[in-house]
Protein backbone atom coordinates (compact mmCIF):
# COMPACT_ATOMS: atom_id res chain seq x y z
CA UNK A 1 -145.08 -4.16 56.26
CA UNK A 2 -144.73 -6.92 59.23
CA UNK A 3 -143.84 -5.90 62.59
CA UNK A 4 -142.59 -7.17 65.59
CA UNK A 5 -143.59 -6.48 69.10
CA UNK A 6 -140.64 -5.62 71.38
CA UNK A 7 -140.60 -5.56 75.70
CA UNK A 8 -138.52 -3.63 76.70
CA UNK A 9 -138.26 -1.36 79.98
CA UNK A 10 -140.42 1.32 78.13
CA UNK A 11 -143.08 -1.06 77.43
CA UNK A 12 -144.53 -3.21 74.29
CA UNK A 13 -143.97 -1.64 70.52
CA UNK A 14 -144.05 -2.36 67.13
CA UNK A 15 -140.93 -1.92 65.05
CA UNK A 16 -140.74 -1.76 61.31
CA UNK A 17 -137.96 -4.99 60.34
CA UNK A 18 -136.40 -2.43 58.09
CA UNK A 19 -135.42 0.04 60.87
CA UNK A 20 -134.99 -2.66 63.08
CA UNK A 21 -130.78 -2.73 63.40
CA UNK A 22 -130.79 1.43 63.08
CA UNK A 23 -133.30 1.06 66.44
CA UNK A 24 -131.85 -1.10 68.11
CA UNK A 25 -128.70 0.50 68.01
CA UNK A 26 -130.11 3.80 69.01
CA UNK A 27 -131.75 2.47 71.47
CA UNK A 28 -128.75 0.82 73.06
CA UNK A 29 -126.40 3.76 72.64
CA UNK A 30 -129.53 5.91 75.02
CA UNK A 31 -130.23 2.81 77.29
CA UNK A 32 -126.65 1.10 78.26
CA UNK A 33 -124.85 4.00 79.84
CA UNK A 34 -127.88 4.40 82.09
CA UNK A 35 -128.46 0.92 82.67
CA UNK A 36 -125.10 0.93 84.28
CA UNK A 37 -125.30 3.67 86.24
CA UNK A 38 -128.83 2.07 87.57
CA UNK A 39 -126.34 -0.89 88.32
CA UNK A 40 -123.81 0.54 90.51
CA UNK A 41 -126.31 2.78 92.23
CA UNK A 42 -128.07 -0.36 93.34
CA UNK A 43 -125.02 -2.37 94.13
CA UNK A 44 -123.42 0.44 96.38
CA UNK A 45 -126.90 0.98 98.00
CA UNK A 46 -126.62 -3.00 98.68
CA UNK A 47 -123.14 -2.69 99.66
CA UNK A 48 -123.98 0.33 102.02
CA UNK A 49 -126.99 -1.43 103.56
CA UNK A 50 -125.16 -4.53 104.00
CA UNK A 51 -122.26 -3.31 105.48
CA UNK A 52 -121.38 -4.18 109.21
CA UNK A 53 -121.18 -1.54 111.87
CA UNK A 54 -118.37 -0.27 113.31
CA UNK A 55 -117.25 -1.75 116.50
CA UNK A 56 -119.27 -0.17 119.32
CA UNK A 57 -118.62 -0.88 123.38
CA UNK A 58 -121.42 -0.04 126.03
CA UNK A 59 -120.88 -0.13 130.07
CA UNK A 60 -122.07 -3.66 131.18
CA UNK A 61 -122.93 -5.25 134.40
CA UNK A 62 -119.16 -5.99 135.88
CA UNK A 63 -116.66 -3.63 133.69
CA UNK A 64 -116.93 -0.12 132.57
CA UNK A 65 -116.00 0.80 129.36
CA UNK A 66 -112.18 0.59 128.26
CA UNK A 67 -111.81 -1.34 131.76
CA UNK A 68 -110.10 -4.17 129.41
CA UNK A 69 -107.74 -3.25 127.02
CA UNK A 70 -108.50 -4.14 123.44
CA UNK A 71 -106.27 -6.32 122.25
CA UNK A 72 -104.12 -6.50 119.14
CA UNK A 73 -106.69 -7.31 115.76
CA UNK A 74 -109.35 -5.62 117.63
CA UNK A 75 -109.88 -4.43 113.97
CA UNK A 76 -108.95 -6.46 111.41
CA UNK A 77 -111.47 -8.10 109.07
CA UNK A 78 -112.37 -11.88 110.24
CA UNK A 79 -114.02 -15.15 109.43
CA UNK A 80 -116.08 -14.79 112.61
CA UNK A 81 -117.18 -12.15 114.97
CA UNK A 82 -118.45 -13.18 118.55
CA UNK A 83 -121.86 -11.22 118.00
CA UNK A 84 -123.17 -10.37 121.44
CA UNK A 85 -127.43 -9.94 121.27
CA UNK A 86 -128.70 -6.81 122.52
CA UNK A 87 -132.26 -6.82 123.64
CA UNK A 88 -134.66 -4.89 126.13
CA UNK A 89 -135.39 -6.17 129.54
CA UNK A 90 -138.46 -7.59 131.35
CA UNK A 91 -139.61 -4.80 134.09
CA UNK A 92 -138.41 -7.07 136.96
CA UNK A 93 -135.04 -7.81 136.16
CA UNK A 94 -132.33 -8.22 138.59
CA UNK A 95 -129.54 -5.71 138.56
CA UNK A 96 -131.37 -2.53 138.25
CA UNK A 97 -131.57 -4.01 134.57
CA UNK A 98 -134.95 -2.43 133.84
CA UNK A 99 -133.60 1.07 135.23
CA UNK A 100 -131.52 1.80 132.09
CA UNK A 101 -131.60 2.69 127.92
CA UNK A 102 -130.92 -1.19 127.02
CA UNK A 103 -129.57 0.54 124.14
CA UNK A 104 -127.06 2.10 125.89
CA UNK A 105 -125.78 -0.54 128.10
CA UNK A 106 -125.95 -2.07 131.98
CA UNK A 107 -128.52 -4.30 130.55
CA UNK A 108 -129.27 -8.05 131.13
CA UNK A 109 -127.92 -8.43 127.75
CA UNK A 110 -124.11 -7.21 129.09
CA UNK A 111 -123.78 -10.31 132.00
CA UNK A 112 -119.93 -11.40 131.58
CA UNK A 113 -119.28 -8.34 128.86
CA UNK A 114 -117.16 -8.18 127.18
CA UNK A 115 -114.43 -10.34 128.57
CA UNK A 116 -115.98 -13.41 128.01
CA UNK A 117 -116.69 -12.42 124.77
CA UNK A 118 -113.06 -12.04 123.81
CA UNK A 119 -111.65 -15.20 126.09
CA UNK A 120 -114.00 -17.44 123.65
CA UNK A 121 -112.45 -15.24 121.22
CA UNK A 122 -109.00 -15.97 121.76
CA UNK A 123 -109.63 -19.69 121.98
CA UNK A 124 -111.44 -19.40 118.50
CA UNK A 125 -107.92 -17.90 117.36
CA UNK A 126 -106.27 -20.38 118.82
CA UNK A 127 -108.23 -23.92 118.45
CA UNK A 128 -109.78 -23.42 115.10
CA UNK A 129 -108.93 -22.59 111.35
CA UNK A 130 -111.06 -19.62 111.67
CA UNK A 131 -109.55 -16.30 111.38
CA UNK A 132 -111.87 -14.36 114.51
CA UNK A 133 -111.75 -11.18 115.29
CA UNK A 134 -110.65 -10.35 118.95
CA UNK A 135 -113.14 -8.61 119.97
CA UNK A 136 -117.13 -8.98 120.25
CA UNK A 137 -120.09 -6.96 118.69
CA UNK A 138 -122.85 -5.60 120.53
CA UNK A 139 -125.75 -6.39 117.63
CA UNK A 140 -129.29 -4.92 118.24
CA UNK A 141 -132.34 -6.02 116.03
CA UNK A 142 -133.49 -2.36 115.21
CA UNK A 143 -130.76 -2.04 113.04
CA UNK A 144 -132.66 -4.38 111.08
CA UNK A 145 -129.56 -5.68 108.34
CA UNK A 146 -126.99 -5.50 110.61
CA UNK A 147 -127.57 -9.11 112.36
CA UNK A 148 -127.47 -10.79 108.82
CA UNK A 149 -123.44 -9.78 108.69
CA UNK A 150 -123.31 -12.82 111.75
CA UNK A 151 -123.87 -16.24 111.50
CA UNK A 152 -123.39 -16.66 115.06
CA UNK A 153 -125.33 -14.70 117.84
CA UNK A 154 -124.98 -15.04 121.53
CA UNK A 155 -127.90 -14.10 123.98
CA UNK A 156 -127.17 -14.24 127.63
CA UNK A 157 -129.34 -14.16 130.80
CA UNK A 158 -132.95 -15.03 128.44
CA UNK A 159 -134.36 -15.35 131.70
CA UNK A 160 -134.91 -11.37 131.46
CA UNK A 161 -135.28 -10.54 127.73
CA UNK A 162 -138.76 -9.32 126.50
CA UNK A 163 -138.19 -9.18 122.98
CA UNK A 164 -140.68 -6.80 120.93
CA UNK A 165 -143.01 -8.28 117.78
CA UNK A 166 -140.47 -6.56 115.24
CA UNK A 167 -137.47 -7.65 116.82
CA UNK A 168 -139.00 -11.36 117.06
CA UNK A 169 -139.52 -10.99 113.34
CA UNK A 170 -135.85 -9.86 112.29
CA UNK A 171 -134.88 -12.84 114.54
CA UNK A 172 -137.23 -15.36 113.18
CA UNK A 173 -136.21 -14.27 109.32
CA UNK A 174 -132.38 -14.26 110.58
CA UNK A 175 -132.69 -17.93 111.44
CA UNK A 176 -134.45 -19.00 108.73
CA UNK A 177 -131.99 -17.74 106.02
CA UNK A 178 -129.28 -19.75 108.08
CA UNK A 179 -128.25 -17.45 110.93
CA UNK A 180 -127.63 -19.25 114.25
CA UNK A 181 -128.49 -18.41 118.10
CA UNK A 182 -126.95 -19.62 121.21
CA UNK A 183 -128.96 -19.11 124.48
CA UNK A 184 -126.99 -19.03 127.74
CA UNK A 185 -126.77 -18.32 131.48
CA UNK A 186 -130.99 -18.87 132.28
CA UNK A 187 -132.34 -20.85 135.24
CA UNK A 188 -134.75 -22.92 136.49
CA UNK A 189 -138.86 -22.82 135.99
CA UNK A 190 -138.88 -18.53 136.38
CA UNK A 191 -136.35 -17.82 133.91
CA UNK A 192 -137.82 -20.58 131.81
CA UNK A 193 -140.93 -19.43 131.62
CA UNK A 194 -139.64 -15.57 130.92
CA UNK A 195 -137.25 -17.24 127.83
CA UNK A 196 -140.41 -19.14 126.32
CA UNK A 197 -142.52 -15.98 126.09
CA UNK A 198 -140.33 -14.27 123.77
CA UNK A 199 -139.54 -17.42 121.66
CA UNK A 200 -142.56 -18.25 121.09
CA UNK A 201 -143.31 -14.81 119.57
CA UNK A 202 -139.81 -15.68 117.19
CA UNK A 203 -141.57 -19.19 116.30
CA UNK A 204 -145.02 -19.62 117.72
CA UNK A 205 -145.32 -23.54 116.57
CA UNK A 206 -141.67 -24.82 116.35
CA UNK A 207 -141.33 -27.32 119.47
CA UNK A 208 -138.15 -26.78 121.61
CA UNK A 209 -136.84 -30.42 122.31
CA UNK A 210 -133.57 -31.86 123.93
CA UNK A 211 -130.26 -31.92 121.67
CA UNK A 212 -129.63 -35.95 121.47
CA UNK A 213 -126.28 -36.43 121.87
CA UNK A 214 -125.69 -37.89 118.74
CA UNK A 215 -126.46 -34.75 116.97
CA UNK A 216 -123.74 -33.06 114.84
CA UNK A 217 -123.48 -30.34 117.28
CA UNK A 218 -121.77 -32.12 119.77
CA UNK A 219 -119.67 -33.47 117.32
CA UNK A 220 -117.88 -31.06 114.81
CA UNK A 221 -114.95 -30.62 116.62
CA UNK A 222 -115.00 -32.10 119.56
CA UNK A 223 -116.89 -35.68 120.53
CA UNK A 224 -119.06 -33.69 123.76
CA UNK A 225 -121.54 -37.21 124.60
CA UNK A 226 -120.29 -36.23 128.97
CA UNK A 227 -121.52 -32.93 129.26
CA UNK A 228 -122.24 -31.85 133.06
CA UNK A 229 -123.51 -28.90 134.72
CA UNK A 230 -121.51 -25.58 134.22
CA UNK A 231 -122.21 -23.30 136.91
CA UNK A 232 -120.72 -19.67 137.59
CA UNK A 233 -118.02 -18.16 139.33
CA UNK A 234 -120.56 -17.45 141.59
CA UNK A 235 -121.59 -20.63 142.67
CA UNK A 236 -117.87 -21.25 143.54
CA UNK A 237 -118.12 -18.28 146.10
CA UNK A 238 -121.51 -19.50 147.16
CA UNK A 239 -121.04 -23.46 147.55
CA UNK A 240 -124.38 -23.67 145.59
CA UNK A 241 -124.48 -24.64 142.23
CA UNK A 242 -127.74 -23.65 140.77
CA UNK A 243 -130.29 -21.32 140.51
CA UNK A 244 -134.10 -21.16 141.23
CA UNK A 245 -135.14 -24.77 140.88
CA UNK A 246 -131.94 -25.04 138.14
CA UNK A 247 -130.89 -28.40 139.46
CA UNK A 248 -130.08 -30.24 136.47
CA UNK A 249 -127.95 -28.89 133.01
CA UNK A 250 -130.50 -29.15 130.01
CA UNK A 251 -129.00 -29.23 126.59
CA UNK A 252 -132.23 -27.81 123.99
CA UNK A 253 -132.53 -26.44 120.60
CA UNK A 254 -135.01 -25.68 118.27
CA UNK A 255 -134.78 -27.32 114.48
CA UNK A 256 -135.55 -26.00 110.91
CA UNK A 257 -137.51 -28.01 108.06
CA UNK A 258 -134.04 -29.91 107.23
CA UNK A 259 -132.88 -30.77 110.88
CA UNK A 260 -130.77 -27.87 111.45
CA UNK A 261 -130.20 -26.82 114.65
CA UNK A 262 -131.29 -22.98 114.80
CA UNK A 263 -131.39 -22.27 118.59
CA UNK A 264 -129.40 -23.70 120.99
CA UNK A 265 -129.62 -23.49 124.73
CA UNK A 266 -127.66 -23.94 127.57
CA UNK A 267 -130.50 -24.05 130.35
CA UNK A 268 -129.34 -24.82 134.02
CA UNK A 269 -125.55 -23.80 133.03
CA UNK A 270 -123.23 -20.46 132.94
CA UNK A 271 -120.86 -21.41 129.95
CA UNK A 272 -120.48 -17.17 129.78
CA UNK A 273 -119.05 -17.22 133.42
CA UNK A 274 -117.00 -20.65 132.06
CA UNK A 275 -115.13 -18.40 128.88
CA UNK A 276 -114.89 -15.17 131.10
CA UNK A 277 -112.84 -16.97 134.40
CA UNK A 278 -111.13 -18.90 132.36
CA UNK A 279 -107.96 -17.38 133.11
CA UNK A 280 -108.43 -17.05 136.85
CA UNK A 281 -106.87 -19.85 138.73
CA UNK A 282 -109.67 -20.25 141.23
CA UNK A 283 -112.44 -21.29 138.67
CA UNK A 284 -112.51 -24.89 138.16
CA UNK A 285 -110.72 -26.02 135.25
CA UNK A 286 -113.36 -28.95 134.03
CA UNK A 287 -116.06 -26.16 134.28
CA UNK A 288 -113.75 -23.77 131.39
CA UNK A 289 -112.76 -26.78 129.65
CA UNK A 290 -116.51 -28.11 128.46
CA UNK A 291 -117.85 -24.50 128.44
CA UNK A 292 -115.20 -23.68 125.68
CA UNK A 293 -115.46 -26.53 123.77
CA UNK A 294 -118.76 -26.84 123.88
CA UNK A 295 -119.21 -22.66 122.37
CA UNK A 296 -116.22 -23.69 119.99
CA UNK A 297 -118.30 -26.86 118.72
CA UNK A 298 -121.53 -24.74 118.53
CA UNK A 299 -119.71 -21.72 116.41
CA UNK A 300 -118.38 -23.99 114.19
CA UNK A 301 -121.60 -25.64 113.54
CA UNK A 302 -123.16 -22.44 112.76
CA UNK A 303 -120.73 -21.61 109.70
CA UNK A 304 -120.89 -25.35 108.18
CA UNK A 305 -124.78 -26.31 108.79
């Protein structure tokens, strides 16, 4: 009698040819029905892993919560979600930062929240193709899957984040399969210095270098070679445009393997403070004008590179 080995999920076995077709159908009658079930357990386990989290507000620096009124699409599924970086606070940071639950709120990570999320919003909706969502999304790296539902991720005031080993992992593996980050609103050598520490714990040997302007950041929607300082609403009350030693706007980013810009970084500028007084007649119009562009130009980028 010859036999013939067979792999299957129960293992390797030998199989008379004679009873082969009578096996074999046995065997699929027992094994396809709970094959499939197998199958949609692991697809809605997927599914349910994968699966965004609900909109969530937290009390920030300058608004309480439900101090703006959501507006209309507030829940409606979208292209693009202004995903807002939560993330824990060096000990010294301004604000009485470092006296509160990040997690919670009135953190570093809420400067200009939410309403400049949702102005940059609304000119998404308005400029673009996209279909955006109106309203922002608080995303924190311990919820480890939940950043991977954004290909765009703002981080404000980096000048105070001390990001933890695991959440410098989620965030390295997040921009490696393609996710994008945007670093805003940090000045001078201080801040600097603060910002690198936790970078350098997301990628240790990846050099952070000036954007040139011909880069196709600058470029995908609008030509952005003049870029200038963007300072606050603050320095507008002040007369005194910078910060620390914050004298001159840098424009940086860090590249993958195939000259993708992964991080951006706004260093020596406020674009945040540029989308949230946008509407407010005494904020300079130039300021709003770049600072828009420039976060519609770098959003874009991050859902076509």
């Amino acid at each position: 009698m010859q036999s013939r080995n067979y792999r299957g999920f129960t293992g390797v076995f030998a199989i008379d040819p004679g009873l082969e077709s009578i096996m074999q159908t046995r065997r699929y009658r027992i094994r396809w029905p709970a094959l499939l079930v197998f199958a949609v357990i692991g697809a809605l386990f997927a599914a349910e892993r994968n699966r965004p989290l609900p909109f969530r507000e937290y009390p920030g620096d300058e608004y309480r919560v439900s101090q703006i009124t959501l507006p209309p699409g507030a829940n409606e599924q979208a292209e693009w979600i202004f995903a807002r970086l939560m993330y824990p606070s060096v000990p010294n940071a301004h604000f009485r930062h470092s006296g509160w639950d990040w997690t919670t709120g009135h953190s570093s990570w809420t400067n200009d929240y939410p309403r400049s999320d949702r102005h940059l919003a609304e000119a998404v909706r308005r400029l673009t193709r996209l279909r955006g969502r109106a309203v922002e999304q608080p995303v924190n790296l311990d919820d480890r899957n939940d950043v991977f539902n954004y290909p765009w991720l703002y981080a404000v005031f980096v000048g105070e984040w001390d990001l933890t080993d695991g959440q410098a992992n989620t965030l390295r593996e997040y921009l490696q399969r393609g996710g994008f980050l945007f670093c805003d609103d940090f000045w001078g050598t201080p801040d600097w210095e603060i910002f690198a520490q936790s970078m350098k714990r997301v990628f240790p040997n990846r050099p952070i270098v000036e954007l040139p302007d011909g880069d196709a950041i600058f470029h995908t929607v609008y030509d952005l070679d003049d870029r200038y300082q963007v300072p606050g609403q603050w320095a507008i009350r002040t007369g005194v445009n910078f910060r620390n030693d914050g004298y001159v706007a840098h424009w940086r980013g860090i590249y993958d393997d195939k000259g993708r810009v992964m991080v951006a970084m706004a260093f020596n500028s406020d674009l945040g403070d540029s989308w949230e007084w946008a509407d407010t007649p005494s904020y300079p119009e130039p300021y709003s004008a770049l600072g828009i562009r420039i976060g519609v130009n770098y959003l874009v980028y991050s859902m076509t590179h």
